[in-house]
Every structure is written in structure tokens, then in C-alpha cells.
Protein backbone atom coordinates (compact mmCIF):
# COMPACT_ATOMS: atom_id res chain seq x y z
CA UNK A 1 40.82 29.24 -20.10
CA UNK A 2 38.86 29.23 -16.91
CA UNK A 3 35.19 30.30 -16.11
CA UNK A 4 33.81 31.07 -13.07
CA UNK A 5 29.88 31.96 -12.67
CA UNK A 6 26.14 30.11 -12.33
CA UNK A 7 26.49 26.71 -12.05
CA UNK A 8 23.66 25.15 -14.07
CA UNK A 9 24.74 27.15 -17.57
CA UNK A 10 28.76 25.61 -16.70
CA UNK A 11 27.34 22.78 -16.08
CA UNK A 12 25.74 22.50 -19.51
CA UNK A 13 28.62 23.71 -21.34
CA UNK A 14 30.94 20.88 -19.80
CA UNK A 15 28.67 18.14 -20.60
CA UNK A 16 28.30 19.52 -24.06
CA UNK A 17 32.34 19.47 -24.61
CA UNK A 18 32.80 16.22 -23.11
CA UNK A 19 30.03 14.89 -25.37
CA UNK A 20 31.89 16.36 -28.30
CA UNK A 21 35.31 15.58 -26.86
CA UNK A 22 38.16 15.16 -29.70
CA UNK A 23 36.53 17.39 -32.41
CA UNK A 24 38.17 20.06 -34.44
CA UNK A 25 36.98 23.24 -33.12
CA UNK A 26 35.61 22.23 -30.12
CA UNK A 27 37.73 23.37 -26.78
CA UNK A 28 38.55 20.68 -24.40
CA UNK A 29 37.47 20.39 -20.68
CA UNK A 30 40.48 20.45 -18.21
CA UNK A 31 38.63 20.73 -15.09
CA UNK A 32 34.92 21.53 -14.30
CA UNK A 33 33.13 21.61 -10.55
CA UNK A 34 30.22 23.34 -9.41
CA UNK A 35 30.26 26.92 -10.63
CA UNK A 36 33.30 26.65 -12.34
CA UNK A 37 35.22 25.28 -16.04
CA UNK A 38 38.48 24.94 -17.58
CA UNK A 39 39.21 24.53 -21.27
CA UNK A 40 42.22 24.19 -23.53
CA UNK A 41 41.75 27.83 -24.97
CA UNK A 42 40.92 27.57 -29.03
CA UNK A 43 43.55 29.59 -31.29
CA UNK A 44 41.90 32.96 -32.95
CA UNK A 45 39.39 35.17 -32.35
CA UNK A 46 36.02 37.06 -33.13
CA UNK A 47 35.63 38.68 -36.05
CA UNK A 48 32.39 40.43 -37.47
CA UNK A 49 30.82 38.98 -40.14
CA UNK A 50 32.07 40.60 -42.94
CA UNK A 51 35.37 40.19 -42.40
CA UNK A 52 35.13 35.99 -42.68
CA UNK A 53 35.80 35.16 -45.96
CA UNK A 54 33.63 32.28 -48.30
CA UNK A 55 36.09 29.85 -47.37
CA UNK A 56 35.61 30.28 -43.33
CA UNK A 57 32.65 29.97 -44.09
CA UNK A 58 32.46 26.88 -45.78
CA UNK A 59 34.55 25.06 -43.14
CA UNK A 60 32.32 26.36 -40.53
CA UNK A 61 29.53 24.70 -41.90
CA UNK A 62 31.54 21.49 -42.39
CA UNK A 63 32.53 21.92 -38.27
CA UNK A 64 28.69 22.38 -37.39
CA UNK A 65 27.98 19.33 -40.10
CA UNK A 66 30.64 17.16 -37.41
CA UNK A 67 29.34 18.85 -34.15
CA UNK A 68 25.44 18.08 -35.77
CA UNK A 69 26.62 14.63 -36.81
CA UNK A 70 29.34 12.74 -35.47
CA UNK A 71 28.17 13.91 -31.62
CA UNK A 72 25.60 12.13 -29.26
CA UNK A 73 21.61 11.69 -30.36
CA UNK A 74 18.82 11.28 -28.27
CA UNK A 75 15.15 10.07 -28.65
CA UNK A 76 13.84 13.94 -26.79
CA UNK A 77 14.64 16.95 -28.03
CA UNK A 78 15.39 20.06 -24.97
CA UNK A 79 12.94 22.93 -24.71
CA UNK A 80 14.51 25.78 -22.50
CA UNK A 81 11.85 27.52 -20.66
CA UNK A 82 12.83 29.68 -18.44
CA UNK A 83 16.47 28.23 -16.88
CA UNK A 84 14.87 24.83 -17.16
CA UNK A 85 15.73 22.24 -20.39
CA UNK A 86 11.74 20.59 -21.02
CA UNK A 87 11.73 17.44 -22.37
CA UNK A 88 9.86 17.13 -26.06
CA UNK A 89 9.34 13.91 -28.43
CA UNK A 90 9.76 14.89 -32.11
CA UNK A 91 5.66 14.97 -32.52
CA UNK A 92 5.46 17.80 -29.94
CA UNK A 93 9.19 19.66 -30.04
CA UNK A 94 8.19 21.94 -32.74
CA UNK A 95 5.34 23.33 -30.95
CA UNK A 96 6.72 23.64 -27.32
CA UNK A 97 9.61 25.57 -29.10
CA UNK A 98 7.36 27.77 -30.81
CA UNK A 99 5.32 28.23 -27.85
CA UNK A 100 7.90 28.95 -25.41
CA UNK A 101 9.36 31.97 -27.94
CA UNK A 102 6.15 33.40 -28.63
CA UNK A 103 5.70 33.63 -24.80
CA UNK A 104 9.10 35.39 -24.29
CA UNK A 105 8.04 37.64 -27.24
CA UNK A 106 4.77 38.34 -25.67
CA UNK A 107 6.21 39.19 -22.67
CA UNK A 108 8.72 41.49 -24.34
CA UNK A 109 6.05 43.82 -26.55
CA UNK A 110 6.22 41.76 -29.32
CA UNK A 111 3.39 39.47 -30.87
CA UNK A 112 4.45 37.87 -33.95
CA UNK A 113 2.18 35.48 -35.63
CA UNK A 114 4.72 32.39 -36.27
CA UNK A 115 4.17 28.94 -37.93
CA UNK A 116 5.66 25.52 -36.89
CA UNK A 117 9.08 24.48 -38.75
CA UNK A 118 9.18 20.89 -40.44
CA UNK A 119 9.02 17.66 -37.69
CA UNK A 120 13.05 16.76 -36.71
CA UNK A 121 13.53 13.34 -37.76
CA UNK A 122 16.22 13.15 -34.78
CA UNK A 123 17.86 15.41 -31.94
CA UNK A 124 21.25 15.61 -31.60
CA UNK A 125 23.94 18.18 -29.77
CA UNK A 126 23.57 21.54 -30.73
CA UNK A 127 25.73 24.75 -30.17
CA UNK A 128 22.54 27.14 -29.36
CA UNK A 129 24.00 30.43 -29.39
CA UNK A 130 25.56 31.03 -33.30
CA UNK A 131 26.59 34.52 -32.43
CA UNK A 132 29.77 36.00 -34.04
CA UNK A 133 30.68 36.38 -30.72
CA UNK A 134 30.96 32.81 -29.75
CA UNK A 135 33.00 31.82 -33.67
CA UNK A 136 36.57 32.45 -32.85
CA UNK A 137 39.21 32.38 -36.18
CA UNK A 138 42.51 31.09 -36.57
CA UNK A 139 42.75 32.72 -39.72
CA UNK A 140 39.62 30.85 -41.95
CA UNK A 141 39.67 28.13 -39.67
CA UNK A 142 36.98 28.29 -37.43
CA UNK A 143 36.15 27.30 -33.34
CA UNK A 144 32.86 27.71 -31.12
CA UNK A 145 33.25 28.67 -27.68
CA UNK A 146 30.72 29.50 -25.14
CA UNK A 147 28.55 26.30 -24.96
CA UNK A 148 26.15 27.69 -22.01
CA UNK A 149 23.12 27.11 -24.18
CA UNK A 150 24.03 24.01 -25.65
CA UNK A 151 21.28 21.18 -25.36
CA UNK A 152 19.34 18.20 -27.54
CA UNK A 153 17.61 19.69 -30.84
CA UNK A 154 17.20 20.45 -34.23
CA UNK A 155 20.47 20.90 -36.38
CA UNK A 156 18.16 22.96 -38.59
CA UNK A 157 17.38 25.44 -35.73
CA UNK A 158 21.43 25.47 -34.66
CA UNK A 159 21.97 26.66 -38.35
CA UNK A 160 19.41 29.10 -38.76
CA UNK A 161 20.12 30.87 -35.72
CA UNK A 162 23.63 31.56 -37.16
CA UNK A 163 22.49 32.69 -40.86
CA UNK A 164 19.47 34.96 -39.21
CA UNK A 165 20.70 36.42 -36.12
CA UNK A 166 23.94 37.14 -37.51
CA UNK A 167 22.04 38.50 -40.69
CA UNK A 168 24.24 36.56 -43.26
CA UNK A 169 24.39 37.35 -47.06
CA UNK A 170 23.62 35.30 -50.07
CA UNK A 171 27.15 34.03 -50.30
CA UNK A 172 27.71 33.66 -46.74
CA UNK A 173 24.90 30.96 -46.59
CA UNK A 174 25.40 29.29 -49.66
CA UNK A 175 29.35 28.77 -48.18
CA UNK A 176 27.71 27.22 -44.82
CA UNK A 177 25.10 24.91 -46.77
CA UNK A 178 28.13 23.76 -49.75
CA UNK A 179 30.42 23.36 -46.65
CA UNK A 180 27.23 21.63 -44.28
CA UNK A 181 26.68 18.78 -47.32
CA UNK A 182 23.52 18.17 -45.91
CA UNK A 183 20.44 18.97 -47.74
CA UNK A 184 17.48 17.57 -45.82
CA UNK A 185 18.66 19.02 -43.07
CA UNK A 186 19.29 22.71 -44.62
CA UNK A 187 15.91 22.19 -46.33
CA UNK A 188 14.52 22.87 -42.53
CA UNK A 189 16.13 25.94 -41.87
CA UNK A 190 13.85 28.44 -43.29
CA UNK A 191 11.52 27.37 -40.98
CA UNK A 192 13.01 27.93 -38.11
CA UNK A 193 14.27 31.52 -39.14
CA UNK A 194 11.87 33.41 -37.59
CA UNK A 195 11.47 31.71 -34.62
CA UNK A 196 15.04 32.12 -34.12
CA UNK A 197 15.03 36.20 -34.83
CA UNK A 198 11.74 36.27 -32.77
CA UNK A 199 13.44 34.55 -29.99
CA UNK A 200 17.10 36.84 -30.53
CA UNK A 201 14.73 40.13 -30.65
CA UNK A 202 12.65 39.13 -27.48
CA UNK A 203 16.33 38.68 -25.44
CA UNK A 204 17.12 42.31 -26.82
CA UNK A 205 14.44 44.18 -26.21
CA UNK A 206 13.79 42.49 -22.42
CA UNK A 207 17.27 43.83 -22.15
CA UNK A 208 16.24 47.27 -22.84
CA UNK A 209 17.90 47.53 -26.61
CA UNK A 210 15.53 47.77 -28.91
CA UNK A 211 17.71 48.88 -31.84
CA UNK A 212 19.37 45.62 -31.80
CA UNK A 213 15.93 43.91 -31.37
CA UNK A 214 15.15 46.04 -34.49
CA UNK A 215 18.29 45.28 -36.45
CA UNK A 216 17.38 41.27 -35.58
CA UNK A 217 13.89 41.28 -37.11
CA UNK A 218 14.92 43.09 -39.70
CA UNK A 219 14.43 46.43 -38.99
């Protein structure tokens, strides 16, 4: 599969599958350059929500437990801001984070109040864009694609942007935490829910849908 477009986000999403190279799930880099990638193409597709069963869901959490857990850490989290990746310790991550989505919300009509989610004990690769769009299936097994947005951060905020932006059920979640094992970690997530749908609804509405910002937050 090749890509062609803006360097910088290609340029992310290589280093992200090379750091991650040899996981299930995961595509593998062929060739990269400036403003352009090629990956092994993952069997499957997209599928809405609904239509992925307990089980899929279950061994997606168990891929994001491997991607959140057997890939590269770092001692600084990444705070995109703009098109730049910011630099954060775990004292100050939290609140950059916050602070940069409340300004994007700001700036998009919106003016949550939202509080800060529980200190990361440690930042590792994360996916950063959960969507349903970027989950392909080979029947219940699942692969992520599209690593533009990938950087150093919170596994907790990695999850909750998939089970709030994607609006997942009871069920659905409980398969991702059962199949995710991890319990400290999941015991994070709540907190970063809203930041995550704050951030999702900001991107909507700036792009002139507001029904889908709507449908994000809840509406």
C-alpha cells in the first residue's frame, strides 16, 4: 500500500511502524522518503461499530495491550499543538494536553470546563486516532492503519479515544478492558474521556459539521 502526501504526518507514521515493527496488526514499512510510505497492506477492512462482535473486540484490546506494552517508552510524553509534537514530563503532560484541547475548543465555539486525568506513570507509543475508520477486520481479527497521529503518551488516553469517540456500548468496553488485562491503566481512562470527545468535537465543528461534533459530545 503506498501513500503519498505531507511529509511530517508520513514521517510520523513510519517511525511509529518501525518502532512497532514485527507486531500482529501492525502493517510493515516497505519503503518511506520524504512525502511518501509503503506498507505491507493488512488483510480486512472497516466495519462500523456494531457490526464487530465481543470477541473482536476483546482481541483488539489485547493488540492495543501489545502496541501499549511491548513497543518503545520514553521519559517525555508528546503534546501536539498545532502540527508541532511539544515535549511534556509526566508532572506537566496532563495539563499541556488539557490546555492545548481546551484552546482548539475555544477556538471552535466551544468552552467546556474540563479537569486533569490521573499523572501517567510512563509514555509509551500510542496509535492516536482510534477511529473505526483506521480498525481494519480480517474477520474478528483486528489491524490499525493510519498511524499519522501516532506519538509518545498515555495508553489511557489511546484507549479512551476509541471507547468515546467511537461511542462504544457497555459490552463493547468491557470486551476491550477483559481483552486489555490491564487495570491500572484502564482505571485512567475515564479521565481522559472528555478531553478526548472535547478534542474529536473541536476537529468537527472547525470542519464545519457540527452534527458530528454533536453526535461526539453526546448530543
Amino acid at each position: 500500500m503506498e501513500k503519498t502526501g505531507p511529509s511530517v504526518p508520513l514521517a510520523r507514521e513510519a517511525a511509529a511502524l518501525r518502532d512497532l515493527a514485527g507486531l500482529p496488526g501492525v502493517p510493515r514499512v516497505l519503503a518511506a522518503g520524504v512525502g511518501r510510505l509503503e506498507t505491507v497492506r493488512l488483510p480486512g477492512a472497516p466495519r462500523a461499530a456494531s457490526r464487530v462482535s465481543r470477541e473482536g473486540w476483546g482481541l483488539l484490546g489485547a493488540l492495543l495491550y501489545r502496541v501499549h506494552h511491548h513497543g518503545p517508552t520514553a521519559q517525555t510524553g508528546e503534546v501536539p499543538q498545532g502540527d508541532r509534537l511539544v515535549p511534556a514530563d509526566a508532572t506537566e503532560f496532563a495539563a499541556l494536553r488539557v490546555a492545548a484541547v481546551r484552546d482548539a475548543a475555544v477556538a471552535a465555539g466551544l468552552d467546556i470546563p474540563l479537569a486533569l486525568p490521573a499523572a501517567c506513570p510512563r509514555f509509551v507509543r500510542v496509535h492516536g486516532d482510534l477511529t473505526v475508520g483506521n480498525i481494519v477486520w480480517d474477520g474478528d481479527v483486528p489491524g490499525l492503519v493510519d498511524w499519522e497521529f501516532s506519538r509518545f503518551g498515555d495508553p489511557a488516553e489511546d484507549l479512551a479515544g476509541l471507547v468515546a469517540v467511537n461511542r462504544l456500548g457497555r459490552p463493547a468496553r468491557a470486551a476491550v478492558r477483559v481483552g486489555y488485562g490491564d487495570d491500572d491503566t484502564w482505571a485512567r481512562v475515564a479521565g481522559w474521556e472528555p478531553v478526548v470527545r472535547l478534542e474529536a468535537a473541536a476537529w468537527w465543528r472547525a470542519h464545519g459539521r457540527d452534527d458530528l461534533a454533536a453526535r461526539v459530545l453526546g448530543g
